[in-house]
C-alpha atoms as a PDB file:
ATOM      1  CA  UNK A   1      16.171   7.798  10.875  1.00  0.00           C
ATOM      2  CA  UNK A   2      15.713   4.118   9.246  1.00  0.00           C
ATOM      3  CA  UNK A   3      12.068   4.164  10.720  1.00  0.00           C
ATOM      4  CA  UNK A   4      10.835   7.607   9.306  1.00  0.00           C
ATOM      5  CA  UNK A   5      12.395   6.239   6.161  1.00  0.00           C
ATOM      6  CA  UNK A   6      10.472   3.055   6.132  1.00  0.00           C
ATOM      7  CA  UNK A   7       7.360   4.802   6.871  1.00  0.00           C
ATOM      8  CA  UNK A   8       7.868   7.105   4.158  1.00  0.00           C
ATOM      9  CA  UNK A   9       8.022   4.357   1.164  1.00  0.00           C
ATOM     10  CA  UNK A  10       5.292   2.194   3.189  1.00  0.00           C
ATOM     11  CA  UNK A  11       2.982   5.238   2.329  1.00  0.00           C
ATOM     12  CA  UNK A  12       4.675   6.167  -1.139  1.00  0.00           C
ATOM     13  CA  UNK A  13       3.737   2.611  -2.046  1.00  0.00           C
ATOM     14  CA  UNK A  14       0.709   2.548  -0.571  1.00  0.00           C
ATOM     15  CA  UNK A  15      -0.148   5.028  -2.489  1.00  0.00           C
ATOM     16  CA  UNK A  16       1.023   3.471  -5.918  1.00  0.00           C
ATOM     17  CA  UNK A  17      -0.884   0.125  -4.898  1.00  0.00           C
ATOM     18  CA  UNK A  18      -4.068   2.161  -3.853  1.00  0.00           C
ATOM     19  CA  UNK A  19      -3.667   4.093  -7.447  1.00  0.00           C
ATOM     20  CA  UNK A  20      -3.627   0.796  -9.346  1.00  0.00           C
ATOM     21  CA  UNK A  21      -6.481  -0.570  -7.538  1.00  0.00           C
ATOM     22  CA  UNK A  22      -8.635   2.629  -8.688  1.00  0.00           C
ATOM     23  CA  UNK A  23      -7.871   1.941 -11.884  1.00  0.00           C
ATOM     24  CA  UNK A  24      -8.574  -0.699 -12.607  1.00  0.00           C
ATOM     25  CA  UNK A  25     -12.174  -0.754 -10.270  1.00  0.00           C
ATOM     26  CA  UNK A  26     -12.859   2.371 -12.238  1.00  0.00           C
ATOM     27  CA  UNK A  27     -13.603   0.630 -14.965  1.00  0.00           C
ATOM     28  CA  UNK A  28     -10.784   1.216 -17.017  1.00  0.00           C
ATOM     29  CA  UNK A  29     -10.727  -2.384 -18.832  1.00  0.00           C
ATOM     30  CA  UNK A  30     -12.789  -3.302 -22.082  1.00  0.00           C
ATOM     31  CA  UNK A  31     -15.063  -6.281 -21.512  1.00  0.00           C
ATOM     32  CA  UNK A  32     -15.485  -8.983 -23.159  1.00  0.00           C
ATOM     33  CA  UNK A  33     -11.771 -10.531 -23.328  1.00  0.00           C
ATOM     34  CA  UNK A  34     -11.868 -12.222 -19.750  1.00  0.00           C
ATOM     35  CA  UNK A  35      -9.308  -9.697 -18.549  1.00  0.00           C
ATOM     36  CA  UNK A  36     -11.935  -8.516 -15.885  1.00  0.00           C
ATOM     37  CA  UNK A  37     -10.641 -11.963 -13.973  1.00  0.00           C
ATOM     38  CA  UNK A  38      -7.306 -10.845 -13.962  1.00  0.00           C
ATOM     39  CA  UNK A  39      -8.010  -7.547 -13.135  1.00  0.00           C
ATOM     40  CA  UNK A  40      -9.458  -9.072 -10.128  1.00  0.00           C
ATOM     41  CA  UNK A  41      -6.772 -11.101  -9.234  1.00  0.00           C
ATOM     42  CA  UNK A  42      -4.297  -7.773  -9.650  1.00  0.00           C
ATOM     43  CA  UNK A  43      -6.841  -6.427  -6.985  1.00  0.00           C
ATOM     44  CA  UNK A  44      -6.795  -8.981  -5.129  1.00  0.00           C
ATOM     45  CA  UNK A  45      -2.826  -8.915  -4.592  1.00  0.00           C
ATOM     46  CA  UNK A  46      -2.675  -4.778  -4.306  1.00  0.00           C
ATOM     47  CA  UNK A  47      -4.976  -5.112  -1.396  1.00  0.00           C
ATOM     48  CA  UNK A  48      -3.020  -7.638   0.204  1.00  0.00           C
ATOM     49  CA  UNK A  49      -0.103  -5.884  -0.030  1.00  0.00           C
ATOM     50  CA  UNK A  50      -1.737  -2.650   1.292  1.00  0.00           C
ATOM     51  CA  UNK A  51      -2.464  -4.738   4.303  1.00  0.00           C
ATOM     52  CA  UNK A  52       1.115  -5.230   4.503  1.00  0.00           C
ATOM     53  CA  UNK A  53       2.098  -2.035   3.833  1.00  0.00           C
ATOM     54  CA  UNK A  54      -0.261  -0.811   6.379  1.00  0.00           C
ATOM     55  CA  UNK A  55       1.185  -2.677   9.439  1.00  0.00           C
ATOM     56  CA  UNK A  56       4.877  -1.732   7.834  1.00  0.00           C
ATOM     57  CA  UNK A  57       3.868   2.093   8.070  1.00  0.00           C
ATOM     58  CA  UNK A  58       2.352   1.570  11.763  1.00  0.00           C
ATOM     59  CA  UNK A  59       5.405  -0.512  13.236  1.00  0.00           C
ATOM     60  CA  UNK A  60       7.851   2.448  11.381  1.00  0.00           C
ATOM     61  CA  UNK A  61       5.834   5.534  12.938  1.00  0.00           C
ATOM     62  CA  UNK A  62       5.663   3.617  15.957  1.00  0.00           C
ATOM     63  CA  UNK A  63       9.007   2.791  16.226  1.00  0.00           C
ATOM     64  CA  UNK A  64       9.968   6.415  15.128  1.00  0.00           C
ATOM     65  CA  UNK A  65       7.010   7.550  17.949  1.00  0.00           C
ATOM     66  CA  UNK A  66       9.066   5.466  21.010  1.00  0.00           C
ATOM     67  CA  UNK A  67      12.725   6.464  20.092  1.00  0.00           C
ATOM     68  CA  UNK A  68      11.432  10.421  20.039  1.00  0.00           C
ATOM     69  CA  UNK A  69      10.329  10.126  23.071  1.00  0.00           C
ATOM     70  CA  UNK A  70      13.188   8.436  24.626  1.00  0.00           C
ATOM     71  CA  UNK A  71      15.244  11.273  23.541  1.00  0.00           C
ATOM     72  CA  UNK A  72      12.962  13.691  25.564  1.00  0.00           C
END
């Protein structure tokens, strides 16, 4: 059960990362303060982490995958 529950925040925070990221691509900042450079570093870091995420969610469903099947 730890796996489907792995894979379910993986994709809950995926999500929330992926939210963040639209955000603040969408234009959301004013210019003109330099916060456009730190917007792109917050980007930066919520993409790696999706990456993360990503492989998290694939080893959980997976893992989840194998041990259904070696029930059947």
């Amino acid at each position: 059960m730890s796996h489907i529950k792995d894979a379910a925040c993986a994709r809950t925070n995926l999500h929330i990362f992926g939210a963040i990221t639209s955000i603040l691509e969408g234009g959301a900042l004013c210019g003109g303060l330099g916060s456009d450079r730190v917007a792109a570093r917050i980007i930066a870091m919520c993409q790696k982490e999706q990456q993360r995420l990503l492989a998290t969610y694939d080893k959980a469903v997976a893992a989840s995958q194998a041990a259904e099947e070696r029930k059947s």
